[in-house]
C-alpha atoms as a PDB file:
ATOM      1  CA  UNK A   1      20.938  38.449   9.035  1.00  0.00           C
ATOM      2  CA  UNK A   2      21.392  37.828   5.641  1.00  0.00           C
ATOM      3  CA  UNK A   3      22.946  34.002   6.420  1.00  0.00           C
ATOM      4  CA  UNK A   4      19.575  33.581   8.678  1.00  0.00           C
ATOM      5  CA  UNK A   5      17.315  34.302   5.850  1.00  0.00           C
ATOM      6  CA  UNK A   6      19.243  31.939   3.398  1.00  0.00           C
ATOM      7  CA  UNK A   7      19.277  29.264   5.985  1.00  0.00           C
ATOM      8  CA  UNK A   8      15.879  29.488   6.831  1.00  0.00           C
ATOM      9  CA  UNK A   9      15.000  29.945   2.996  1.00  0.00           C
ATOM     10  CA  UNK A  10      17.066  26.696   2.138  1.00  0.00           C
ATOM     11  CA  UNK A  11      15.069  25.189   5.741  1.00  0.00           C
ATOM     12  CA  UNK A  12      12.022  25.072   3.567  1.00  0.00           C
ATOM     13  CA  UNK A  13      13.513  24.127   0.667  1.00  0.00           C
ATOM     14  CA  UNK A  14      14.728  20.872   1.815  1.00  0.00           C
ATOM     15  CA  UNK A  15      11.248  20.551   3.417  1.00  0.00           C
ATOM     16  CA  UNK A  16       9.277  20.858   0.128  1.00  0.00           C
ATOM     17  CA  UNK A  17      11.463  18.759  -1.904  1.00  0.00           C
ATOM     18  CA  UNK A  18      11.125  16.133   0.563  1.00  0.00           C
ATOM     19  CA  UNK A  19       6.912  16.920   0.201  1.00  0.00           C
ATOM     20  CA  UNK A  20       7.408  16.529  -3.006  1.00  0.00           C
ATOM     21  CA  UNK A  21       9.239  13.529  -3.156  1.00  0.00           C
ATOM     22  CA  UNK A  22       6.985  11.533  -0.755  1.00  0.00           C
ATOM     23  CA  UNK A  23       3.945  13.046  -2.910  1.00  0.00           C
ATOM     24  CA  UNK A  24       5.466  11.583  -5.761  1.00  0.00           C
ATOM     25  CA  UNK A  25       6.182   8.105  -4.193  1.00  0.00           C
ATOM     26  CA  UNK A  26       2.963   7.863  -2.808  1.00  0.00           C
ATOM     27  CA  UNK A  27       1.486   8.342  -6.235  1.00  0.00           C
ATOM     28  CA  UNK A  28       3.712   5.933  -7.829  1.00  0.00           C
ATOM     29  CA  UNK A  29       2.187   3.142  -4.600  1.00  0.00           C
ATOM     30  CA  UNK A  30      -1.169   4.572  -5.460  1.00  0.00           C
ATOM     31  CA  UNK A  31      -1.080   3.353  -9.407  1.00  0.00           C
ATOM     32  CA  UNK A  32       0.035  -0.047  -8.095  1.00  0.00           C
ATOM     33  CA  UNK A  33      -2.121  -0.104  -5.327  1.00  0.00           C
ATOM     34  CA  UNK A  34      -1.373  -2.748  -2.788  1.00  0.00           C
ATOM     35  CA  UNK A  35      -2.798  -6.308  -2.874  1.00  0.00           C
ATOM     36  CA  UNK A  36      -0.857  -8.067  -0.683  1.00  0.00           C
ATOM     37  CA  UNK A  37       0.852  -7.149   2.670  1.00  0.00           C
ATOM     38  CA  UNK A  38       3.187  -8.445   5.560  1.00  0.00           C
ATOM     39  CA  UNK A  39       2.638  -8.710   9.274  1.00  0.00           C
ATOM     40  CA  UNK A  40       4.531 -10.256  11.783  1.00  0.00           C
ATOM     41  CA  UNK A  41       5.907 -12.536   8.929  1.00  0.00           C
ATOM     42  CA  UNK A  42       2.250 -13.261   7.571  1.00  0.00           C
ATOM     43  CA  UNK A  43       0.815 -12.901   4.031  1.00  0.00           C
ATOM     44  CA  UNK A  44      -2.515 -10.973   3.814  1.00  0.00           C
ATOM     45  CA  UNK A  45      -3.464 -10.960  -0.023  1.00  0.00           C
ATOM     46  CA  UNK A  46      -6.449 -10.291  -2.053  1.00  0.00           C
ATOM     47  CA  UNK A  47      -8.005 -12.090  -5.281  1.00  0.00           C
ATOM     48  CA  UNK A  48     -11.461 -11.819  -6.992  1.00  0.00           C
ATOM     49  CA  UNK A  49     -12.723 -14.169  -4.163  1.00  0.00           C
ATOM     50  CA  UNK A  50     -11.545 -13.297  -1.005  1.00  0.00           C
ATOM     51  CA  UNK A  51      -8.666 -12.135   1.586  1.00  0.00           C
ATOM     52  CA  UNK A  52      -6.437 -14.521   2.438  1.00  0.00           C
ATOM     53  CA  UNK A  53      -3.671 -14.464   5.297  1.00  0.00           C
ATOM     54  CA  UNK A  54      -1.473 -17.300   5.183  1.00  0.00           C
ATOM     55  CA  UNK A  55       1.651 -17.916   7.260  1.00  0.00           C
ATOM     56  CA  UNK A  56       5.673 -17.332   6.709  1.00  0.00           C
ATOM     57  CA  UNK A  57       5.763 -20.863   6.011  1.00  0.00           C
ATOM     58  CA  UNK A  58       2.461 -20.828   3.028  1.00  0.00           C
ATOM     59  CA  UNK A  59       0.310 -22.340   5.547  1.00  0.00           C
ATOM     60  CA  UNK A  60      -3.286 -20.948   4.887  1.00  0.00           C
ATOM     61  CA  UNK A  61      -4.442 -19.854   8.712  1.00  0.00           C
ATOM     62  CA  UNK A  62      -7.969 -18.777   7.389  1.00  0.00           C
ATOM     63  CA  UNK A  63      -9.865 -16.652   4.515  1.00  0.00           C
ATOM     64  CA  UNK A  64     -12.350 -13.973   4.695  1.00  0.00           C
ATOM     65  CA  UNK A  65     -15.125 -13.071   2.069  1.00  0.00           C
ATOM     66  CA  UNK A  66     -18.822 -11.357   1.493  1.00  0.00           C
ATOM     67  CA  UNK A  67     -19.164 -14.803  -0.097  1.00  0.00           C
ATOM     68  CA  UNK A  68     -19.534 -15.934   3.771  1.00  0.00           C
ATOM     69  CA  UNK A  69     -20.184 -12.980   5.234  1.00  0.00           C
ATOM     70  CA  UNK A  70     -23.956 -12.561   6.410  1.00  0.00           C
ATOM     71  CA  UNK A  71     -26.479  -9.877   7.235  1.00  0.00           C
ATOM     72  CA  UNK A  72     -29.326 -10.373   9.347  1.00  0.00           C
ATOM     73  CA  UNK A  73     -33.059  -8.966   8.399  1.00  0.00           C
ATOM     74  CA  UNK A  74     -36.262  -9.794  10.431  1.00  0.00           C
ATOM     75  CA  UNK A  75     -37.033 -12.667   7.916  1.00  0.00           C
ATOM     76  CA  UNK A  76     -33.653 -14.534   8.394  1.00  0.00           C
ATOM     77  CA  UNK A  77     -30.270 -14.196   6.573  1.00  0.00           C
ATOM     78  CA  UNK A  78     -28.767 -14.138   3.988  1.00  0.00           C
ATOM     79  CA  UNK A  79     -24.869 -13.576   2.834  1.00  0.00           C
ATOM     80  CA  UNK A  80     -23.214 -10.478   1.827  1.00  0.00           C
ATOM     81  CA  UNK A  81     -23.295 -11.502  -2.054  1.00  0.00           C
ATOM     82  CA  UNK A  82     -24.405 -14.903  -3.986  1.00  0.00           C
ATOM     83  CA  UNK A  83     -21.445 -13.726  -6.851  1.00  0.00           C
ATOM     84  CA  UNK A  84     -18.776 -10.848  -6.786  1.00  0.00           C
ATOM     85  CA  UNK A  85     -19.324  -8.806  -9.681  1.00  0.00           C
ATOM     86  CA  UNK A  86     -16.482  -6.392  -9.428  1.00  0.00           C
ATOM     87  CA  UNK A  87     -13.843  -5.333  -6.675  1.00  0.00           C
ATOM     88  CA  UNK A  88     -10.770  -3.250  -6.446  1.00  0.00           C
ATOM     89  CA  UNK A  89      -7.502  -2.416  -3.949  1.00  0.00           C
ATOM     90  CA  UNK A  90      -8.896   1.023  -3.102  1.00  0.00           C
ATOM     91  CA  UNK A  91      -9.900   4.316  -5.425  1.00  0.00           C
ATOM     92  CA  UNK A  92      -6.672   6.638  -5.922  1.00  0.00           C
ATOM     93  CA  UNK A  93      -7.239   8.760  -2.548  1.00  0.00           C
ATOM     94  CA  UNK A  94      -7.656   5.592  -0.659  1.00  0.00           C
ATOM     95  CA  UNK A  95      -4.157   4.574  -2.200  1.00  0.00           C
ATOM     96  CA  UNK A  96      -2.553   7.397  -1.716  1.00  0.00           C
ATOM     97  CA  UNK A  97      -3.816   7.631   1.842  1.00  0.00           C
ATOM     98  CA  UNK A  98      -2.597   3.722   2.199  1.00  0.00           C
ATOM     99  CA  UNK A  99       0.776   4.339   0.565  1.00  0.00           C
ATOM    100  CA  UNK A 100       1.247   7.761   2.883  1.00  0.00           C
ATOM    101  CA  UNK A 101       1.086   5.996   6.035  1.00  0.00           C
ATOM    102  CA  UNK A 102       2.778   3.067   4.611  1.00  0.00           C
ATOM    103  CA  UNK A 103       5.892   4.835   3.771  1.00  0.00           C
ATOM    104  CA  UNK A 104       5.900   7.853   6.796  1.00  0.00           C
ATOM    105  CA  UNK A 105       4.586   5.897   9.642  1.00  0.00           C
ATOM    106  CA  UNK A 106       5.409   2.027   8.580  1.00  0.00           C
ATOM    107  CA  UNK A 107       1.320   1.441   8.908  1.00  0.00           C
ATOM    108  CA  UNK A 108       0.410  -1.484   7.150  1.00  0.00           C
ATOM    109  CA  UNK A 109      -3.018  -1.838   5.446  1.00  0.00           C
ATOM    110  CA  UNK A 110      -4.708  -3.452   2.528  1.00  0.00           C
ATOM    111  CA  UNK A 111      -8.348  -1.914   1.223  1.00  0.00           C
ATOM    112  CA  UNK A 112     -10.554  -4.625  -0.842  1.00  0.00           C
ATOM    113  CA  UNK A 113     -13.562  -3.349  -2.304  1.00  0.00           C
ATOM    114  CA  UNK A 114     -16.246  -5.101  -3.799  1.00  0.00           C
ATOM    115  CA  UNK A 115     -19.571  -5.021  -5.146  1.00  0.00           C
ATOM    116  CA  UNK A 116     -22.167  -8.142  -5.076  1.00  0.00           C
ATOM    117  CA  UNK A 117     -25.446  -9.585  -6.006  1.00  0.00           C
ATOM    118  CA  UNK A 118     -27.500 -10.763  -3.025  1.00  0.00           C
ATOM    119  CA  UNK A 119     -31.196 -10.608  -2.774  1.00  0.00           C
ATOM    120  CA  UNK A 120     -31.564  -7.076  -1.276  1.00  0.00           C
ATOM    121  CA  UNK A 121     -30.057  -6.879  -4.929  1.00  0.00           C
ATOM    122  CA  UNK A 122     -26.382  -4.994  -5.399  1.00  0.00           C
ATOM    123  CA  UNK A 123     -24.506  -4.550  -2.285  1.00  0.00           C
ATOM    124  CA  UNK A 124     -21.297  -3.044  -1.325  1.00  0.00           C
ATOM    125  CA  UNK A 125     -18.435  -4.948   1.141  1.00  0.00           C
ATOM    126  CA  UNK A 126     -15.450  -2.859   1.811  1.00  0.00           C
ATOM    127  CA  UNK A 127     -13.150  -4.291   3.748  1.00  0.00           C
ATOM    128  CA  UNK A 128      -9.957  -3.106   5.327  1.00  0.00           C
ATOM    129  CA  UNK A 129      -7.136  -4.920   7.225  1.00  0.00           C
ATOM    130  CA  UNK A 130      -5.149  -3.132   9.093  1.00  0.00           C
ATOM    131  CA  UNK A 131      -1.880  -4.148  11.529  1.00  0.00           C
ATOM    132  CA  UNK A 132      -1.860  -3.597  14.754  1.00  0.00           C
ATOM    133  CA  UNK A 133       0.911  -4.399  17.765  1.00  0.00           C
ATOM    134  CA  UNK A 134      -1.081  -8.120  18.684  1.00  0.00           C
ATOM    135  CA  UNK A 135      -2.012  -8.634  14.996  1.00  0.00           C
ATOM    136  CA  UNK A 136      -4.639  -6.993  12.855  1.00  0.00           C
ATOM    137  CA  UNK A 137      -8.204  -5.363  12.711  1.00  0.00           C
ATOM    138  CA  UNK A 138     -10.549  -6.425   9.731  1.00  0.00           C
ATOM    139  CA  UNK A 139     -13.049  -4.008   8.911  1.00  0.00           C
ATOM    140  CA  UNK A 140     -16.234  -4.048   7.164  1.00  0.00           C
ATOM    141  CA  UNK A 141     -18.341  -1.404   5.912  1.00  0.00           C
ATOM    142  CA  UNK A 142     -21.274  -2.088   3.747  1.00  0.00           C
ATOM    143  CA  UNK A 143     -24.227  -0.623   1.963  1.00  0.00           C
ATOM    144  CA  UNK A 144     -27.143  -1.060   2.193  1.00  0.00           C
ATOM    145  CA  UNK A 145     -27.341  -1.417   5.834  1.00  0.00           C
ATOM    146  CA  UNK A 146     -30.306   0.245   7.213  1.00  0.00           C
ATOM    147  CA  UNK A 147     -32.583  -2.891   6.639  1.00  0.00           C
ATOM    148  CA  UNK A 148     -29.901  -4.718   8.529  1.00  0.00           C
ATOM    149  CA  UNK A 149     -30.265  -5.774  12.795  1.00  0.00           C
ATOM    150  CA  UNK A 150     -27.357  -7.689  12.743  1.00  0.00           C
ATOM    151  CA  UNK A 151     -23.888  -8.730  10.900  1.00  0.00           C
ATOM    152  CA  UNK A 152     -22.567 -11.807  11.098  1.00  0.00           C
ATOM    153  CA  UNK A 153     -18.408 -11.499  10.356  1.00  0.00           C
ATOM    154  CA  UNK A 154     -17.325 -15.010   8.785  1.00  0.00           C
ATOM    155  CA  UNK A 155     -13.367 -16.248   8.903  1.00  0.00           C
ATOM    156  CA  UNK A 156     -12.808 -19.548   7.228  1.00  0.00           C
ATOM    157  CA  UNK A 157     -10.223 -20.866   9.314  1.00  0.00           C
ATOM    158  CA  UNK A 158      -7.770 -23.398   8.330  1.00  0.00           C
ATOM    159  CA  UNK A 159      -8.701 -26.957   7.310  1.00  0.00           C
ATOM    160  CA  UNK A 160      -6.932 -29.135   9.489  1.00  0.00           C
ATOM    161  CA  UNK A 161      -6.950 -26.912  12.684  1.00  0.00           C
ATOM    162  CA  UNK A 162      -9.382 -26.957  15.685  1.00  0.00           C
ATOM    163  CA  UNK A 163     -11.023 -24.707  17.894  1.00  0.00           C
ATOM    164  CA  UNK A 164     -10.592 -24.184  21.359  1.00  0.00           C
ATOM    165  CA  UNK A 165     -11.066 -21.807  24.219  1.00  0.00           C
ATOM    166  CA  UNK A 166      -8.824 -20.627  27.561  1.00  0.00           C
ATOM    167  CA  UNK A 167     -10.861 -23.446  29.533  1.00  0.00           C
ATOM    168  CA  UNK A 168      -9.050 -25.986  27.389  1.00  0.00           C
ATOM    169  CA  UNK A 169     -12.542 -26.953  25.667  1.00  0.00           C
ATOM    170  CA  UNK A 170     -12.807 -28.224  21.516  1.00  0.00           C
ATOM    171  CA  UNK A 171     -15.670 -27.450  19.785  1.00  0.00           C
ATOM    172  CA  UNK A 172     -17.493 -29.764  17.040  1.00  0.00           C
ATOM    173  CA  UNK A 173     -20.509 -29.795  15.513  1.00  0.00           C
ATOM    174  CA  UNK A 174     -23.077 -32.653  16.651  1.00  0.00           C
ATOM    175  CA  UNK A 175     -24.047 -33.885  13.112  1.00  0.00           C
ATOM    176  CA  UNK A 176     -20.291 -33.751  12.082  1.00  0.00           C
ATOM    177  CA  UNK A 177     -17.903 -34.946  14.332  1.00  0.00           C
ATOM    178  CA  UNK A 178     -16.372 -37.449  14.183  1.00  0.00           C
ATOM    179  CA  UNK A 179     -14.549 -40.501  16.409  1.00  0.00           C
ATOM    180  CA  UNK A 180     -10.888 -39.297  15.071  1.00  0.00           C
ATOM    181  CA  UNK A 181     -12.042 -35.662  15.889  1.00  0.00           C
ATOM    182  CA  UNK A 182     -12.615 -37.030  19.758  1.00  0.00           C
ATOM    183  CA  UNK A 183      -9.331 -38.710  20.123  1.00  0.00           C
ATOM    184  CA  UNK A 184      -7.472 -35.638  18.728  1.00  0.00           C
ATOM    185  CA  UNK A 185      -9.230 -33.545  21.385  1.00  0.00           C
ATOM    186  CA  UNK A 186      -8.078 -35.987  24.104  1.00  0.00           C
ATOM    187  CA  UNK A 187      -4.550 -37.052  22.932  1.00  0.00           C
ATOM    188  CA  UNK A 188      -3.941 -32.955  23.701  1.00  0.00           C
ATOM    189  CA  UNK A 189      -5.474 -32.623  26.897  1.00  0.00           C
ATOM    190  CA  UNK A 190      -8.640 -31.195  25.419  1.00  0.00           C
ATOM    191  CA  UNK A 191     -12.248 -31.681  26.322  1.00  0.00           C
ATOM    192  CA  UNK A 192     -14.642 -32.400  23.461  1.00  0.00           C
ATOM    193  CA  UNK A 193     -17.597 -29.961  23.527  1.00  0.00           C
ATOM    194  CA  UNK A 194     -20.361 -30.777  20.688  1.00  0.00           C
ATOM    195  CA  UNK A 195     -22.631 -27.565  19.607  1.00  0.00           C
ATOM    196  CA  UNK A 196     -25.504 -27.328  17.047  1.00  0.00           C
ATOM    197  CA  UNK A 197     -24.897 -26.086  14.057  1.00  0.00           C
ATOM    198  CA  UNK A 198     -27.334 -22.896  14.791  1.00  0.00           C
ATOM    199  CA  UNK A 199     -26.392 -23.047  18.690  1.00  0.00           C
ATOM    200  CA  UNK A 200     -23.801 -20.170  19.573  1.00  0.00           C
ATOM    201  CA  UNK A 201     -20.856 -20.923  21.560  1.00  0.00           C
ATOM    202  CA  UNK A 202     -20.995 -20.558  25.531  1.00  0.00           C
ATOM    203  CA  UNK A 203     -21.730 -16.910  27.101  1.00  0.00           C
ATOM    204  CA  UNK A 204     -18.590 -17.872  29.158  1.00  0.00           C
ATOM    205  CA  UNK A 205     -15.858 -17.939  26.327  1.00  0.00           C
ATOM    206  CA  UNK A 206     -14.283 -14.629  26.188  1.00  0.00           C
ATOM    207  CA  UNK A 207     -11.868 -15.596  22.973  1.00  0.00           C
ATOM    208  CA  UNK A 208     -11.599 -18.558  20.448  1.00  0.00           C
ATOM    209  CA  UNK A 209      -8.489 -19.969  19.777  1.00  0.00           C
ATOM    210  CA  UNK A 210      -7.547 -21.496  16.327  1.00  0.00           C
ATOM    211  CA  UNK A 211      -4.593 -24.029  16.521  1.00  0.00           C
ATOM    212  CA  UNK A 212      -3.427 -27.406  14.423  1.00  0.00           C
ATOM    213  CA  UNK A 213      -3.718 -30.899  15.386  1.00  0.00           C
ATOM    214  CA  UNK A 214      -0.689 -30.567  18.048  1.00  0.00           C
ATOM    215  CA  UNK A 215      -1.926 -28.060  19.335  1.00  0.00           C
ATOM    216  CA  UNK A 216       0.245 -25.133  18.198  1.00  0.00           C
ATOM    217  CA  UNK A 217      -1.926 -21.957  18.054  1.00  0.00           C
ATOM    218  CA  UNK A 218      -2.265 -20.288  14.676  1.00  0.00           C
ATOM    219  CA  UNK A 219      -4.771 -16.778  15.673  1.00  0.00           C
ATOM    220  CA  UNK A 220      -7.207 -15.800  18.556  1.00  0.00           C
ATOM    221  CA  UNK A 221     -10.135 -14.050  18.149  1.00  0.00           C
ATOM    222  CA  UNK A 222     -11.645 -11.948  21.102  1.00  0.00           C
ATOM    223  CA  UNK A 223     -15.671 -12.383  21.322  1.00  0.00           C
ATOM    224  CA  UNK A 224     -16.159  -8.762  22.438  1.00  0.00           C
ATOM    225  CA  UNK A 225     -19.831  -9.428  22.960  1.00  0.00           C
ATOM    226  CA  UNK A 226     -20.159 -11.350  20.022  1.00  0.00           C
ATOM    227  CA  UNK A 227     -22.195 -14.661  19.289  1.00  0.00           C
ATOM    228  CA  UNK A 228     -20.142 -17.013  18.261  1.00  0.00           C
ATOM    229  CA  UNK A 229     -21.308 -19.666  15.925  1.00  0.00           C
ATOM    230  CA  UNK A 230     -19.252 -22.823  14.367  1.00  0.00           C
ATOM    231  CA  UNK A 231     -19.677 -24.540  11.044  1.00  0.00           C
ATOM    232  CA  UNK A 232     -17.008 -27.348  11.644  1.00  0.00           C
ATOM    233  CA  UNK A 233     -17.672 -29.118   7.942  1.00  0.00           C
ATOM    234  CA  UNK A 234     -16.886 -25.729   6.256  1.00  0.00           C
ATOM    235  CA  UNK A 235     -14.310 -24.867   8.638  1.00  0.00           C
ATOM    236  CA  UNK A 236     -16.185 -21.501   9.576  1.00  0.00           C
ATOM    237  CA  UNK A 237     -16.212 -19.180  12.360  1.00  0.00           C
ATOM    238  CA  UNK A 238     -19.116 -16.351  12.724  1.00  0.00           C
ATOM    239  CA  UNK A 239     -19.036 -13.675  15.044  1.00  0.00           C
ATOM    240  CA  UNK A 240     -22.916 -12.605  14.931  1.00  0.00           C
ATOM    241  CA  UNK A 241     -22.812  -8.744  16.224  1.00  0.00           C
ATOM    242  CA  UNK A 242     -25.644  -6.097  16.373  1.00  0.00           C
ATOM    243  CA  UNK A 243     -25.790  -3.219  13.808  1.00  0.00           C
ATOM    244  CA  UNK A 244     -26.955   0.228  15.867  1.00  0.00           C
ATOM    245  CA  UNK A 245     -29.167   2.851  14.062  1.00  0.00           C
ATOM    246  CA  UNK A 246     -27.157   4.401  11.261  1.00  0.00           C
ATOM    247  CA  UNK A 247     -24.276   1.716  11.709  1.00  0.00           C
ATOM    248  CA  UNK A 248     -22.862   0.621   8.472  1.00  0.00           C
ATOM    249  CA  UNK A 249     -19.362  -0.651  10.303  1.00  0.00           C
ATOM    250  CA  UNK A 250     -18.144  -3.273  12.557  1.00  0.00           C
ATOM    251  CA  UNK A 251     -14.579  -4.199  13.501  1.00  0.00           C
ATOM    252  CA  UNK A 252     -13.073  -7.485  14.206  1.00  0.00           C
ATOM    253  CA  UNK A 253      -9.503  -8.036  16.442  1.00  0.00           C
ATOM    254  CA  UNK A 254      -7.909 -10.874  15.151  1.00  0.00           C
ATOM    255  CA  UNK A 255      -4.335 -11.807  17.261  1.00  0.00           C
ATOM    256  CA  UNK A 256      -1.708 -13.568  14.897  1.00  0.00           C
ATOM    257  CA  UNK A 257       0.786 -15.785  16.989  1.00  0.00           C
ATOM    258  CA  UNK A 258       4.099 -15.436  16.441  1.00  0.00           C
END
């Protein structure tokens, strides 16, 4: 009896010194909260600009900001912010939340906060990347957003790639593209397919794919309903999608390939 009360005394004592001692490591992440992570061998960092995920080789694959971001009013659009005035990695709950499921369950996410000037005047972008088994979800949550119909979610892809789809298509712009563009496109078995500038892609495209000049993919994105419109000069990507009553959040798959 005695033995059963010391072992089950000593049971939960190993169990709160190893509370403890996760407590206390995920405080210690939390003071240094995280501004870069790795998944599947890529490097998703933050700066006062943007989030970046570049490749295990340093290769840039594409860029995401409130910079390029857009929301949608009645009157037109307009982006996220015109300057960044201040942005952090997270408050301390956030962190410690972050660094929890970092260390217990091997989750992998990065939190970049910001706050911007745009003319609906200051305006909050929060954005959170986290890993998933085919690559990672960006998420966006901003404030205001009940003026807002629709979000447009901007990647700034990498500059010497291309953009293609399953039906082995290319997509340029009409006032852009150029002759070198077209023979690239054909040399890899591609057809050309010249949009507008302010003319979303095809309703029959169900993902885009983003691969280099051999033709080596470097992400896909999956439309989900999504309007897809292409800024080839700037190397942009935006998925237009509709902001319900209340909404203030919209997710974005993006698959990495290995």
């Amino acid at each position: 009896m005695e033995s059963s009360v010391f072992f089950k005394k000593g049971w939960w004592g190993l169990v709160a010194l190893a509370t403890i001692g996760l407590a206390s490591l995920a405080v210690t992440f939390a003071g240094n909260p995280f501004t870069q992570i790795f998944i599947k061998g890529d490097n998703i960092k933050s700066s006062a600009f943007n989030i970046s995920l570049s490749a295990g080789d340093g290769q840039l694959l594409f860029t995401v900001s409130p910079l390029n971001d857009f929301y949608y009013t009645i009157t037109g659009k307009d982006h996220f912010a015109d300057k960044i005035i201040r942005f952090n990695n997270g408050n301390l709950l956030e962190n410690i939340w972050l660094a929890s499921k970092a260390l217990l369950f091997n989750q992998q996410e990065l939190a970049w906060n910001t706050l911007g000037k745009s003319l609906v005047g200051e305006f909050t972008a929060n954005y959170l990347v986290e890993s998933t088994a085919k690559g990672v979800v960006l998420q966006r949550q901003i404030s205001p957003a009940d003026k807002f119909n629709y979000v447009g979610q901007v990647i700034k892809f990498c500059p010497d790639c291309l953009v293609t789809d399953a039906k082995k298509r290319a997509y340029f712009n009409a006032d852009t593209v150029q002759q070198a563009d077209i023979n690239t496109a054909t040399r890899l078995g591609l057809t050309p397919v010249v949009v507008g500038e302010n003319q979303f892609l095809s309703l029959d495209v169900a993902a885009v794919n983003v691969v280099d000049r051999e033709n080596n993919p470097k992400f896909t994105i999956p439309l989900n309903g999504a309007q897809v419109y292409l800024d080839y000069r700037w190397r942009l990507l935006e998925f237009k999608v509709p902001l319900g009553k209340g909404q203030n959040l919209v997710k974005q798959e993006i698959y990495l390939d290995e």
